[in-house]
C-alpha atoms as a PDB file:
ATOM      1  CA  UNK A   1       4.965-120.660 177.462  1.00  0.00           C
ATOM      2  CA  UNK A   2       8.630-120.478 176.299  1.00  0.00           C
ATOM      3  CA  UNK A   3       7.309-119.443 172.770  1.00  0.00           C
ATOM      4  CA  UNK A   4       5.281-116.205 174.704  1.00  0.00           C
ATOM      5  CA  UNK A   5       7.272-113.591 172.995  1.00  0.00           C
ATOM      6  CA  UNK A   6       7.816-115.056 169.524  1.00  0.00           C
ATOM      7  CA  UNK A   7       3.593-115.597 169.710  1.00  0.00           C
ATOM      8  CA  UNK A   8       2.732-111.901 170.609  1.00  0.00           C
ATOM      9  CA  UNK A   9       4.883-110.585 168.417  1.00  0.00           C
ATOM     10  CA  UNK A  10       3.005-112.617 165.679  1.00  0.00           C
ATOM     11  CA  UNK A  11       0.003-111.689 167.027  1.00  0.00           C
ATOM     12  CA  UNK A  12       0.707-107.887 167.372  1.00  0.00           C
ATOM     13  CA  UNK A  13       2.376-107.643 164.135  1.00  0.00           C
ATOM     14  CA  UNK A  14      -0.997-109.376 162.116  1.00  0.00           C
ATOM     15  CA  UNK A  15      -3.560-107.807 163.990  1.00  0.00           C
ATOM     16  CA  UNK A  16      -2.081-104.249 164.174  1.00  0.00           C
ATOM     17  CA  UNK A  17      -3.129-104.280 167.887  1.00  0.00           C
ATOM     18  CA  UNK A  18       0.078-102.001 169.509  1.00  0.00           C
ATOM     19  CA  UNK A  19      -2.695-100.134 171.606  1.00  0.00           C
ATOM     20  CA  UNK A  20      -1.476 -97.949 174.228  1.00  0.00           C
ATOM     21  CA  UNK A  21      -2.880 -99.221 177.888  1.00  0.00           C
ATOM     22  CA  UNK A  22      -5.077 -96.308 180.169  1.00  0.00           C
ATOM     23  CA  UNK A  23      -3.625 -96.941 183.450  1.00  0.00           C
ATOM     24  CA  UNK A  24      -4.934 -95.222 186.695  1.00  0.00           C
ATOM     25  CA  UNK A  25      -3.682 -95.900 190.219  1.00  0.00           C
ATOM     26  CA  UNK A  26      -6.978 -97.480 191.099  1.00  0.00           C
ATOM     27  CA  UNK A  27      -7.353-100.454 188.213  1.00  0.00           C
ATOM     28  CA  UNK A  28      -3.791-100.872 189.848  1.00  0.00           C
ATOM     29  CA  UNK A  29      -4.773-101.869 192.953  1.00  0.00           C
ATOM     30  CA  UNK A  30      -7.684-103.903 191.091  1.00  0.00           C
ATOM     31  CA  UNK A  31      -6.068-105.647 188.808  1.00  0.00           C
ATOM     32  CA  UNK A  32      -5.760-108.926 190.629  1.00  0.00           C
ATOM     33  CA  UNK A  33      -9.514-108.812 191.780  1.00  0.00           C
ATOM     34  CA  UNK A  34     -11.742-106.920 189.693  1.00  0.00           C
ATOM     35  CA  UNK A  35     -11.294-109.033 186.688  1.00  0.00           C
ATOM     36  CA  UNK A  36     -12.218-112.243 188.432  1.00  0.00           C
ATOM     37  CA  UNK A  37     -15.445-110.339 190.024  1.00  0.00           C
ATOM     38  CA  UNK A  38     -16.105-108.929 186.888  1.00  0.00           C
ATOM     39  CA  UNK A  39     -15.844-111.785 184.079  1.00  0.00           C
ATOM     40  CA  UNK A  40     -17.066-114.542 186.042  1.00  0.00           C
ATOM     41  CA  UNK A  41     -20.274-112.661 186.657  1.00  0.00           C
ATOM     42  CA  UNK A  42     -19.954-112.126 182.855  1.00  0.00           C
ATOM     43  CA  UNK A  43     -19.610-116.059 181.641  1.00  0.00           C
ATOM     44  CA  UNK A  44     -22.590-116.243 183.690  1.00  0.00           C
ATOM     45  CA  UNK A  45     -24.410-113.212 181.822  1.00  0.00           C
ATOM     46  CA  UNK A  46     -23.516-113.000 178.722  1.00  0.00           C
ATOM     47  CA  UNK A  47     -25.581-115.554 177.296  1.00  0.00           C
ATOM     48  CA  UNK A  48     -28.892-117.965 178.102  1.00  0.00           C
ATOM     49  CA  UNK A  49     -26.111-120.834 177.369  1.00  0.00           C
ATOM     50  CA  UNK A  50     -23.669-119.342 179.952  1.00  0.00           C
ATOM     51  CA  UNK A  51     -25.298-119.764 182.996  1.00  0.00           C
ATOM     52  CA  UNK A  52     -25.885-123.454 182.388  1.00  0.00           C
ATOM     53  CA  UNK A  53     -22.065-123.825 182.114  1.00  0.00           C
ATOM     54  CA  UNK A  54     -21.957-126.939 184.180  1.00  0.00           C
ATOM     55  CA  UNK A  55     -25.069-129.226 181.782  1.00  0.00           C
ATOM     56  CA  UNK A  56     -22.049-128.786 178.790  1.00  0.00           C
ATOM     57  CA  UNK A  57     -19.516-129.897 180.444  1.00  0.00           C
ATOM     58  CA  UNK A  58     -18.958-133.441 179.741  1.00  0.00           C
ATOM     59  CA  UNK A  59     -19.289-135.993 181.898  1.00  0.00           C
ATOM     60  CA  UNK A  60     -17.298-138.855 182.415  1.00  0.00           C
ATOM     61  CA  UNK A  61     -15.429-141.479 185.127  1.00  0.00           C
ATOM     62  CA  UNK A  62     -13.739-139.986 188.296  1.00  0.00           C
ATOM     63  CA  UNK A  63      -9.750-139.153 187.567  1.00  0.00           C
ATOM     64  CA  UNK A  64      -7.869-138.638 191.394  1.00  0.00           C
ATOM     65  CA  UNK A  65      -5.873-135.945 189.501  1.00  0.00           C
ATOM     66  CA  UNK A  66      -7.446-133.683 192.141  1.00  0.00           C
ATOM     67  CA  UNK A  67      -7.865-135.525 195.022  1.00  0.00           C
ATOM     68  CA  UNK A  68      -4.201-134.062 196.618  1.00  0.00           C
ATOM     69  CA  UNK A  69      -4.900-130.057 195.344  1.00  0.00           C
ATOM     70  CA  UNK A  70      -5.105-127.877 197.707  1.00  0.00           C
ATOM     71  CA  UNK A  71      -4.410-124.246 197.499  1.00  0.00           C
ATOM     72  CA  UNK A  72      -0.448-124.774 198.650  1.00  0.00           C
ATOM     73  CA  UNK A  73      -0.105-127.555 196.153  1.00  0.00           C
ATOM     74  CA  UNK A  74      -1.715-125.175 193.279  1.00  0.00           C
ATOM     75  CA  UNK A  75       0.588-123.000 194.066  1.00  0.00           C
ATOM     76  CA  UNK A  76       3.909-125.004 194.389  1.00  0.00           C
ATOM     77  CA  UNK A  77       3.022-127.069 191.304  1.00  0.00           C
ATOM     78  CA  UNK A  78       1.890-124.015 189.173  1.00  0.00           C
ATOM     79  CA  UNK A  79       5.382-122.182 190.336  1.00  0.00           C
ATOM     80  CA  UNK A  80       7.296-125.732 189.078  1.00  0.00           C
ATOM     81  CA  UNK A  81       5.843-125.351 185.516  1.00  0.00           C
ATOM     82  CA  UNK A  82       6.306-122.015 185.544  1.00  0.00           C
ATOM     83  CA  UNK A  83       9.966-121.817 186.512  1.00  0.00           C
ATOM     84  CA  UNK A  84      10.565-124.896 183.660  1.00  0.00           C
ATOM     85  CA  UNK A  85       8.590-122.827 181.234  1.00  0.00           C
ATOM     86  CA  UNK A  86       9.649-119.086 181.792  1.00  0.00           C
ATOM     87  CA  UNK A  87       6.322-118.092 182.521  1.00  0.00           C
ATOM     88  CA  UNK A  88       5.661-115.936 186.128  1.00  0.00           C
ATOM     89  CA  UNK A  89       5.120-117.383 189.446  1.00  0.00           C
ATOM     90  CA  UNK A  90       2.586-116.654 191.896  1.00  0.00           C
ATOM     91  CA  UNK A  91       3.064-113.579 193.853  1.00  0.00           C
ATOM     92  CA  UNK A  92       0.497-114.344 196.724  1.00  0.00           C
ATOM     93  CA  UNK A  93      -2.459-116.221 197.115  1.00  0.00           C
ATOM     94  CA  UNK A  94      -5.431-114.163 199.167  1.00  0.00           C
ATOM     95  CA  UNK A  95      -8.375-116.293 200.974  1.00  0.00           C
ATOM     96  CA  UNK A  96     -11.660-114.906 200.290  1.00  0.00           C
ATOM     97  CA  UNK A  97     -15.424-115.319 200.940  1.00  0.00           C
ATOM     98  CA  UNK A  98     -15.662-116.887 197.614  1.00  0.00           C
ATOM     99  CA  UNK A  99     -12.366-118.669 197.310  1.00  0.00           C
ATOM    100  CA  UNK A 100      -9.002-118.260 196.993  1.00  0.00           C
ATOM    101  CA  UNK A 101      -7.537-115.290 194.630  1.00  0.00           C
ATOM    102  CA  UNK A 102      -4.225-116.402 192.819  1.00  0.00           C
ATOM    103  CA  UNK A 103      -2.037-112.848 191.985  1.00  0.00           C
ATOM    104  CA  UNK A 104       0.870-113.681 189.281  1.00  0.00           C
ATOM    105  CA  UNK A 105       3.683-111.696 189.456  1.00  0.00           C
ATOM    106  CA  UNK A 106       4.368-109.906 186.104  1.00  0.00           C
ATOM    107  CA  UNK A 107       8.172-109.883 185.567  1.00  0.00           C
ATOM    108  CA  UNK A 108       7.805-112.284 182.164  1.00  0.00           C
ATOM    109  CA  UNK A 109       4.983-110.479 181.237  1.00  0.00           C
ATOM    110  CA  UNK A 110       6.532-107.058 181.162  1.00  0.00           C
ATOM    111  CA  UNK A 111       9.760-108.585 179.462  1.00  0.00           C
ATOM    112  CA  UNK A 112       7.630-109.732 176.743  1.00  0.00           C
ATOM    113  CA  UNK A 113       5.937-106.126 176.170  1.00  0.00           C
ATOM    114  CA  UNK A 114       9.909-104.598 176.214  1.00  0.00           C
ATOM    115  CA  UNK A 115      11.082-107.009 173.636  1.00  0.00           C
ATOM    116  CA  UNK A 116       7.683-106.009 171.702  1.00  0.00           C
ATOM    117  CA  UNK A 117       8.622-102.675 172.224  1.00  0.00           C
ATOM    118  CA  UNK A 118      12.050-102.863 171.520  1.00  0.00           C
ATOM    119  CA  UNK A 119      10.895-104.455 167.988  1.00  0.00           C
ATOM    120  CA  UNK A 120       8.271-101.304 167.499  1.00  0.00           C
ATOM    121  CA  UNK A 121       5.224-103.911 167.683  1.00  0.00           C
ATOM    122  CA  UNK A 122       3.799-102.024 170.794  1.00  0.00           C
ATOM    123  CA  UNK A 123       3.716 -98.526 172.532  1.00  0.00           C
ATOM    124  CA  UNK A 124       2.214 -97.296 175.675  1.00  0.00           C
ATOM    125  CA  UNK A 125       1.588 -99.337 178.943  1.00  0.00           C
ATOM    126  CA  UNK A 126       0.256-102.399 179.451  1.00  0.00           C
ATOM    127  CA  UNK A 127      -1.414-104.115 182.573  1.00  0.00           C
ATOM    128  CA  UNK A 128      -1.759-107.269 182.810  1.00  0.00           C
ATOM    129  CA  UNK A 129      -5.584-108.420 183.535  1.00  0.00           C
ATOM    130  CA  UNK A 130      -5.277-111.977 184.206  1.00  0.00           C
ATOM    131  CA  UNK A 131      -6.836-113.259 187.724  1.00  0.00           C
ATOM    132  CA  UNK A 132      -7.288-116.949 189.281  1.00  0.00           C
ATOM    133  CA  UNK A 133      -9.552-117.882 191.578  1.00  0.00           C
ATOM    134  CA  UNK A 134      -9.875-121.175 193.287  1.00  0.00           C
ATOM    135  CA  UNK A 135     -13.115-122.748 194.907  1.00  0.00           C
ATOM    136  CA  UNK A 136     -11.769-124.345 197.948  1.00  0.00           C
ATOM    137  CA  UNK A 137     -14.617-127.121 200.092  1.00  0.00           C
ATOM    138  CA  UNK A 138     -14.351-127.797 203.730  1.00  0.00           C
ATOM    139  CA  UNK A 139     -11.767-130.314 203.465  1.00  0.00           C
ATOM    140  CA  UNK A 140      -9.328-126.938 201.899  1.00  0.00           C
ATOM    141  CA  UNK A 141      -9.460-129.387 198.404  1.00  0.00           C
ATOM    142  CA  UNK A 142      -9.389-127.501 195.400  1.00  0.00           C
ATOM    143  CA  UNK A 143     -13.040-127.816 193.867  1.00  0.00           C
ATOM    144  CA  UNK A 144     -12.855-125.711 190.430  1.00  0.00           C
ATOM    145  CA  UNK A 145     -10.314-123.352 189.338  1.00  0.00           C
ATOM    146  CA  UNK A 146     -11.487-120.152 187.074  1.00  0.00           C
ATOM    147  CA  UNK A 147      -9.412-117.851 185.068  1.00  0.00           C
ATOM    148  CA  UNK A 148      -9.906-115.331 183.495  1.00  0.00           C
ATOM    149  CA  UNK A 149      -8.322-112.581 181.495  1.00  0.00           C
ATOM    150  CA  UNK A 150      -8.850-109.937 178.657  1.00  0.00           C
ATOM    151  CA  UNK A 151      -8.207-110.022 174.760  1.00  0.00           C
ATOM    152  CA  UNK A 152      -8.608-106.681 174.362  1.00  0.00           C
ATOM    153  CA  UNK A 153      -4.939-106.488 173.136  1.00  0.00           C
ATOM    154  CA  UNK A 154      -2.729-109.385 171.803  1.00  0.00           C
ATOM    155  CA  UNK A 155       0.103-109.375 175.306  1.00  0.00           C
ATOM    156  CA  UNK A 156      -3.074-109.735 177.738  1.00  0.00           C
ATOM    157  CA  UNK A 157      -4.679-112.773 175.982  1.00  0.00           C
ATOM    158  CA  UNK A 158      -1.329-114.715 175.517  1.00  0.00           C
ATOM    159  CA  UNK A 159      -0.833-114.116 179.211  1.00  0.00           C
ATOM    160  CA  UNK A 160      -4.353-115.650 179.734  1.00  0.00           C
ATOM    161  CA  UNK A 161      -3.953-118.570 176.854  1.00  0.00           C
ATOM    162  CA  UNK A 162      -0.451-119.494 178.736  1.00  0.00           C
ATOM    163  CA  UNK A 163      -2.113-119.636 182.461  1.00  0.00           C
ATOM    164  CA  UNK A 164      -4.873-122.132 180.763  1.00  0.00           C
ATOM    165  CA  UNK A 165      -2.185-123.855 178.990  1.00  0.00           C
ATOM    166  CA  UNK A 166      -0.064-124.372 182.559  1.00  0.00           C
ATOM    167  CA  UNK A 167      -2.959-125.344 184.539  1.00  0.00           C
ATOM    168  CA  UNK A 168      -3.801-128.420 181.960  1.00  0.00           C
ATOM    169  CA  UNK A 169      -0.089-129.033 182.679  1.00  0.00           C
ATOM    170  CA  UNK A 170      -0.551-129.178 185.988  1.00  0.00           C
ATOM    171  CA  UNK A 171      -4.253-131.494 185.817  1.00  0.00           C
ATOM    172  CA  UNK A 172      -2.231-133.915 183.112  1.00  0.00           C
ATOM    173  CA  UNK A 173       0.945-134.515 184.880  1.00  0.00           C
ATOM    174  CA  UNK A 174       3.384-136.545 181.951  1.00  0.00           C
ATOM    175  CA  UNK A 175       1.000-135.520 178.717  1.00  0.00           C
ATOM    176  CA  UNK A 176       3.434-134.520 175.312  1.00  0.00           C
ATOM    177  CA  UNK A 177       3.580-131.013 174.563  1.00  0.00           C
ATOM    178  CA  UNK A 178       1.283-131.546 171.660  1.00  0.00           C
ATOM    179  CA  UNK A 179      -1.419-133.408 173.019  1.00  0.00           C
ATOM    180  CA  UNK A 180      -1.583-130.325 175.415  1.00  0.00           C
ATOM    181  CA  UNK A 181      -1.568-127.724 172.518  1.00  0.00           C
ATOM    182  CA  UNK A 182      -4.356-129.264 170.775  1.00  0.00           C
ATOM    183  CA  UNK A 183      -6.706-129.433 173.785  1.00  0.00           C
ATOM    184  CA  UNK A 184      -5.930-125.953 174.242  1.00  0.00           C
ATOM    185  CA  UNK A 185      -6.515-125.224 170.241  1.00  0.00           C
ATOM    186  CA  UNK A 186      -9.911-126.656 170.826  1.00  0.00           C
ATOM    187  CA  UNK A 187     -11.075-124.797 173.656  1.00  0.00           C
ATOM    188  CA  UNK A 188     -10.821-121.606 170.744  1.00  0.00           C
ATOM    189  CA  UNK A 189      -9.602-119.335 173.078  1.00  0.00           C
ATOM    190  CA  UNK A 190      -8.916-117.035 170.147  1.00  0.00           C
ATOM    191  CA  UNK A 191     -12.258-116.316 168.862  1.00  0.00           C
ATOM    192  CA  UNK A 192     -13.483-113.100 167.879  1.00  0.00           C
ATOM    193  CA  UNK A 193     -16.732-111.346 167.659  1.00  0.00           C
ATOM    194  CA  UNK A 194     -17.240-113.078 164.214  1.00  0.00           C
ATOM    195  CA  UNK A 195     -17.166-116.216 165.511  1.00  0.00           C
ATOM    196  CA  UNK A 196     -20.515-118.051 165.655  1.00  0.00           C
ATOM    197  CA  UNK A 197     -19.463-119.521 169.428  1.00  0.00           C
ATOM    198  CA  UNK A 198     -18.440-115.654 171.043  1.00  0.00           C
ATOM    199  CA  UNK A 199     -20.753-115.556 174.111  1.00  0.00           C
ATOM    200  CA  UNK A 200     -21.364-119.192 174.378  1.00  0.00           C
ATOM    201  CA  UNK A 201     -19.380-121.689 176.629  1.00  0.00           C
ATOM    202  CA  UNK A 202     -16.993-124.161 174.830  1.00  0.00           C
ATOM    203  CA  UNK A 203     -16.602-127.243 176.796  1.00  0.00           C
ATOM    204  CA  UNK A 204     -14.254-129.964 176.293  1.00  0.00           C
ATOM    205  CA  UNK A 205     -12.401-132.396 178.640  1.00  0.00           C
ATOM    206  CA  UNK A 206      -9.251-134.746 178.789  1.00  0.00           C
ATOM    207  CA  UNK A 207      -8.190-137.164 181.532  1.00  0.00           C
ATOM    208  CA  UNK A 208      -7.451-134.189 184.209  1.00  0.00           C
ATOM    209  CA  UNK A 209     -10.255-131.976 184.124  1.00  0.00           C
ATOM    210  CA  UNK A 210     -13.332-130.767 182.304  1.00  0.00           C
ATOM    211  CA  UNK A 211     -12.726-127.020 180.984  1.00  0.00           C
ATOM    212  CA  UNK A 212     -16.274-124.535 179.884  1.00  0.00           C
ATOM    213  CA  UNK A 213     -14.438-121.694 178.290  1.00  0.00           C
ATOM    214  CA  UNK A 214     -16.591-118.375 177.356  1.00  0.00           C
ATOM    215  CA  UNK A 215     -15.236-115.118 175.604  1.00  0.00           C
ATOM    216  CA  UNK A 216     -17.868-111.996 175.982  1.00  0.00           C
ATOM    217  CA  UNK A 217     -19.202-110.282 172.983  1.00  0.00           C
ATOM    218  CA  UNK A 218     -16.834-107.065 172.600  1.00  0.00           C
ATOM    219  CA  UNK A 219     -20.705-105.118 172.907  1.00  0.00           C
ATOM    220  CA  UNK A 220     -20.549-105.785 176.081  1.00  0.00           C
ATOM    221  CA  UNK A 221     -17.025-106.655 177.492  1.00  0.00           C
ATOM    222  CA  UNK A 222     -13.695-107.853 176.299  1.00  0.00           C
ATOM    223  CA  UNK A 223     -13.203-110.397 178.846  1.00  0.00           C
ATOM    224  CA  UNK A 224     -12.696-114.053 178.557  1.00  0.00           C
ATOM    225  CA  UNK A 225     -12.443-116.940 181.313  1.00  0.00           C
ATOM    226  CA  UNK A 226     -12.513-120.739 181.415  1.00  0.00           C
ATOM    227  CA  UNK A 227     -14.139-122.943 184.358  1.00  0.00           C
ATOM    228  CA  UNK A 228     -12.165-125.967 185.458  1.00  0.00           C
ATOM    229  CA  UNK A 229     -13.334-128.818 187.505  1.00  0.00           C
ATOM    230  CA  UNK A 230     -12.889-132.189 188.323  1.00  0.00           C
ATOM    231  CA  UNK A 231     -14.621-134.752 185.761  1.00  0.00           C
ATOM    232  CA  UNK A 232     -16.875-136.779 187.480  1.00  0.00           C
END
C-alpha cells in the first residue's frame, strides 16, 4: 500500500525487530515456492480447527465477482492496483500440478528495506517470503486464491498484509479505502503468539469473497497465510 514504508518503519521502530536475514543461494531459488508448499500444509496442521478451514467460513448468496477470473485476469488486475498503489507487480505466473504459482517482483519491497535502512531501523538482508497460489478448475476459472507469507520480521509481514489488502481490492471492485482497511483489521493478521486465536483460522467475508486466515504458533513456524474463495 502507498503507506508501506511509513508502516514498517512504525513497526520496526516499536517492535525492535531490525533482524539481519540468513540468505543462502538455495532459499533463493525457493523463495517463490517453498513458502506456499510449506505454510499451506501448515494452516492445515497446525491446529484440529485448521484443517476444517472451509466449515468457518461463512456462507452466504453467490456474488459473480469471480465468475470472469482467470489466471491472466489475476494477473492484469492485480498489476492495475499495484501500479495505482506503488506496490510490485507480478514477475511470472508458473502452472503447476496444484495450481498456479504467482512470483512478485521485489523492486518496492527492497526500496522499502533501503529507506528503513537509510533511517537505521534495519540491518542485514532481507528476502522477501511472500508466495500466491491460485486453484485453477477445468474451465481455467480461478477457484480459491492462497497467500501466504512470514512475520518473522516486520518488512515480510507488511509485504504479506499489503498482497491480502490488494487482492480484496481486486474481489471488491469500487469499495472506499476504509471499508477495505477494516475488513483487513478484522482478519488480525497481526497477531502474535499471545493471542488466544494464533493457530486457529479467522474467517470473515464481504461481498467479494470469503477469507480463513491462520498464523502458526512461532513453536512451530513463523508463517502465516489466508484462503480465499468465492462465497457461495
Amino acid at each position: 500500500m502507498k503507506t508501506l514504508i511509513l508502516t514498517c518503519s512504525a513497526v520496526v521502530a516499536l517492535t525492535g525487530c531490525g533482524e539481519t536475514e540468513r540468505s543462502t543461494a538455495s532459499s533463493a531459488k525457493t523463495t517463490s515456492i517453498a513458502p506456499t508448499v510449506q505454510v499451506a500444509g501448515a494452516l492445515a496442521a497446525s491446529s484440529p480447527s485448521a484443517t476444517t478451514v472451509a466449515d468457518v467460513i461463512p456462507q452466504a448468496a453467490s456474488v459473480d465477482v469471480w465468475a470472469d477470473l482467470n489466471p491472466e485476469t489475476f494477473r492484469r488486475q492485480y498489476d492495475e492496483l499495484a501500479k495505482t498503489d506503488g506496490s510490485d507487480t507480478i514477475k511470472r505466473m508458473n502452472k503447476t500440478k496444484e495450481g498456479v504459482v504467482v512470483t512478485l517482483n521485489d523492486e518496492r519491497f527492497q526500496i522499502a528495506i533501503a529507506e528503513m535502512k537509510r533511517l537505521d531501523l534495519a540491518n542485514g538482508r532481507f528476502e522477501s517470503k511472500l508466495g500466491i497460489r491460485l486453484s485453477v478448475n477445468g474451465a481455467r476459472k480461478v477457484t480459491e486464491i492462497r497467500v501466504v507469507g512470514d512475520r518473522s520480521d516486520p518488512i515480510n509481514l507488511m509485504r504479506f498484509i499489503g498482497a491480502v489488502g490488494m487482492i480484496n481490492t481486486m474481489l471488491n471492485p469500487g469499495q472506499d479505502e476504509k471499508t477495505n482497511m477494516n475488513f483487513i483489521e478484522s482478519l488480525n493478521l497481526m497477531r502474535g503468539d499471545d493471542d488466544a486465536s494464533i493457530g486457529q483460522p479467522v474467517a470473515s467475508f464481504n461481498h467479494g469473497a470469503a477469507f480463513a486466515c491462520v498464523s502458526v504458533p512461532s513453536e512451530k513456524s513463523t508463517g502465516l497465510g489466508c484462503i480465499v474463495t468465492p462465497r457461495s
